[in-house]
Protein backbone atom coordinates (compact mmCIF):
# COMPACT_ATOMS: atom_id res chain seq x y z
CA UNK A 1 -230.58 125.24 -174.57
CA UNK A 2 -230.14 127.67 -171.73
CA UNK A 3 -233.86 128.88 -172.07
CA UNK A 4 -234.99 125.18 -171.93
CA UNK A 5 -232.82 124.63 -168.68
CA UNK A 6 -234.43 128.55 -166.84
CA UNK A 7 -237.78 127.22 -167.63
CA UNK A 8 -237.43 123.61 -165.92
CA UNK A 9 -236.20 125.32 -163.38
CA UNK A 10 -238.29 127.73 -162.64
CA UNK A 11 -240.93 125.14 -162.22
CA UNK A 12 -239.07 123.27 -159.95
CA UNK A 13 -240.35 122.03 -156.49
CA UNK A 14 -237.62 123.46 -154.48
CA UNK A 15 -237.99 121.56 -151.64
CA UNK A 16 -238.64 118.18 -153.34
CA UNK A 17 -234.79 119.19 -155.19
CA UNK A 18 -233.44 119.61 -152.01
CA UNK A 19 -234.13 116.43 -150.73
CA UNK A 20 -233.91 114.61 -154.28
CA UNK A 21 -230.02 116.52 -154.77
CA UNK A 22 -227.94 113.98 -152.44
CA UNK A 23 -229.17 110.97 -153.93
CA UNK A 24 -228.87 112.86 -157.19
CA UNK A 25 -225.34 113.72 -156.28
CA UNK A 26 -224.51 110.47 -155.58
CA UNK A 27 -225.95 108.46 -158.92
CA UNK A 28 -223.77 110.99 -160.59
CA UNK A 29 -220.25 110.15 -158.31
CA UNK A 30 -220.82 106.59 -159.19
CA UNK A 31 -220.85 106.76 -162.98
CA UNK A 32 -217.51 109.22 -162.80
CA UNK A 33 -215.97 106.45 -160.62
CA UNK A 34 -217.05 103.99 -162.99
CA UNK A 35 -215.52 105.49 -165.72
CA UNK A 36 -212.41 106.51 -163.29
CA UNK A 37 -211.90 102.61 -163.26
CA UNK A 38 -212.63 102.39 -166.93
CA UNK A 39 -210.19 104.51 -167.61
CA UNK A 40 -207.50 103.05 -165.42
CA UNK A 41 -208.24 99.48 -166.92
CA UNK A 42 -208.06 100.76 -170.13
CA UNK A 43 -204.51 102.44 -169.35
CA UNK A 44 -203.56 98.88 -168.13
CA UNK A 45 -204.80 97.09 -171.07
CA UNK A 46 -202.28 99.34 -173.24
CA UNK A 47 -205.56 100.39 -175.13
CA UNK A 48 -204.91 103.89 -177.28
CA UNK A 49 -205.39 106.46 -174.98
CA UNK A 50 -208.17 108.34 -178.16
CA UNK A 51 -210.06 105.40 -177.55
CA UNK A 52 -209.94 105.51 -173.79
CA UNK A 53 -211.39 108.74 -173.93
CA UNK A 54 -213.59 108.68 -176.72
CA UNK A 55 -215.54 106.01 -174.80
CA UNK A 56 -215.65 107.57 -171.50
CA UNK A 57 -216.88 110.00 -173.25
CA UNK A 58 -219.79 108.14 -175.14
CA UNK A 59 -220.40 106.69 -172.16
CA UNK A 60 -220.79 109.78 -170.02
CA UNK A 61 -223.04 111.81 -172.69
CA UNK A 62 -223.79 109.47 -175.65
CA UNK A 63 -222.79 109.35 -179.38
CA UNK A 64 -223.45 113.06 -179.96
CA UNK A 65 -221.34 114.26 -177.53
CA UNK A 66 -218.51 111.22 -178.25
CA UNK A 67 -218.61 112.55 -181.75
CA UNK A 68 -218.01 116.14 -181.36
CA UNK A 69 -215.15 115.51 -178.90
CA UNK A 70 -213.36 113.48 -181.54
CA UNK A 71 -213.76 116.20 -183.97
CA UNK A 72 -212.97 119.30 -181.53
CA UNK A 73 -209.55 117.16 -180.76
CA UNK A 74 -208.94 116.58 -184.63
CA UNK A 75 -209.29 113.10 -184.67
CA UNK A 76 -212.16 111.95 -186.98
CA UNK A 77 -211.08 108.62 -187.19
CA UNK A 78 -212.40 107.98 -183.77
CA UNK A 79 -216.11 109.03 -184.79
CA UNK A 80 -217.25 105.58 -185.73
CA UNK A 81 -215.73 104.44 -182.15
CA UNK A 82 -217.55 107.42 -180.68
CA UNK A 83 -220.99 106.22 -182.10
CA UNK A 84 -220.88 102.73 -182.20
CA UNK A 85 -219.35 102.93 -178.14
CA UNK A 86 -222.40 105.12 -177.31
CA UNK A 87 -225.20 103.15 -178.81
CA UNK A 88 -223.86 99.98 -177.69
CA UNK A 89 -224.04 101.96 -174.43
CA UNK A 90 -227.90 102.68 -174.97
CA UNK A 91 -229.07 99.33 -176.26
CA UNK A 92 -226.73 97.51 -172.97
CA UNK A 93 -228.21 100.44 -170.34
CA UNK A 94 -231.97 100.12 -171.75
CA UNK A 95 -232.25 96.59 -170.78
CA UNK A 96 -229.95 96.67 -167.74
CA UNK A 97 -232.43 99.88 -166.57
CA UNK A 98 -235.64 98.06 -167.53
CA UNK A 99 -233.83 94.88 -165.23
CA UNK A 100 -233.26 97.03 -162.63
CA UNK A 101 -236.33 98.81 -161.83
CA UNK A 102 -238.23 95.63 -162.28
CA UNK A 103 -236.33 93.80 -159.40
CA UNK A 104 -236.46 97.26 -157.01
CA UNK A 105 -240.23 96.77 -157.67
CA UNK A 106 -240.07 93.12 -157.05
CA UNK A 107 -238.23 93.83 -153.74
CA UNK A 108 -239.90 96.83 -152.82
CA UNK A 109 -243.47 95.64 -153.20
């Protein structure tokens, strides 16, 4: 994986990652606070705390990376949570993604 990450990045356009990195940055501080609130809710809600953080973290990196952080903390029941949180995640974020980019264009052009 680290070979695959050297050799985007060494064809990088510096420049165009410089000015690309804040707005970068930022896309990336709104989905932690998103999930900082999630999180919080969650606590409020009295939902299991597994659960809270199973699906922050499906939703962070997806189903794959939900599932191995239920079994690297021992708890395999949370695997179908883990999975079924992330997809849900994909098949909500497709179409919200596909909504969103079709109104910027509206707007934009």
């Amino acid at each position: 994986m680290h070979v695959f990450f050297v050799v985007i990045g060494a064809i990088a356009y510096i420049p165009g990652v410089i000015r690309i990195g804040p707005a970068a940055f930022a896309m990336v501080a709104v989905m932690y606070i998103g999930v900082a609130i999630t999180i919080f809710v969650g606590k409020l809600l009295k939902i299991e705390l597994e659960q809270i953080i199973i699906g922050s973290q499906a939703a962070k990196g997806g189903p794959s990376t939900a599932v191995a952080a239920a079994m690297a903390r021992n708890w395999p029941e949370m695997v179908p949570v883990g999975i079924l949180t992330g997809l849900l995640g994909y098949a909500i974020g497709t179409y919200l993604g596909f909504a969103v980019a079709f109104l910027v264009k509206a707007i934009v052009f």
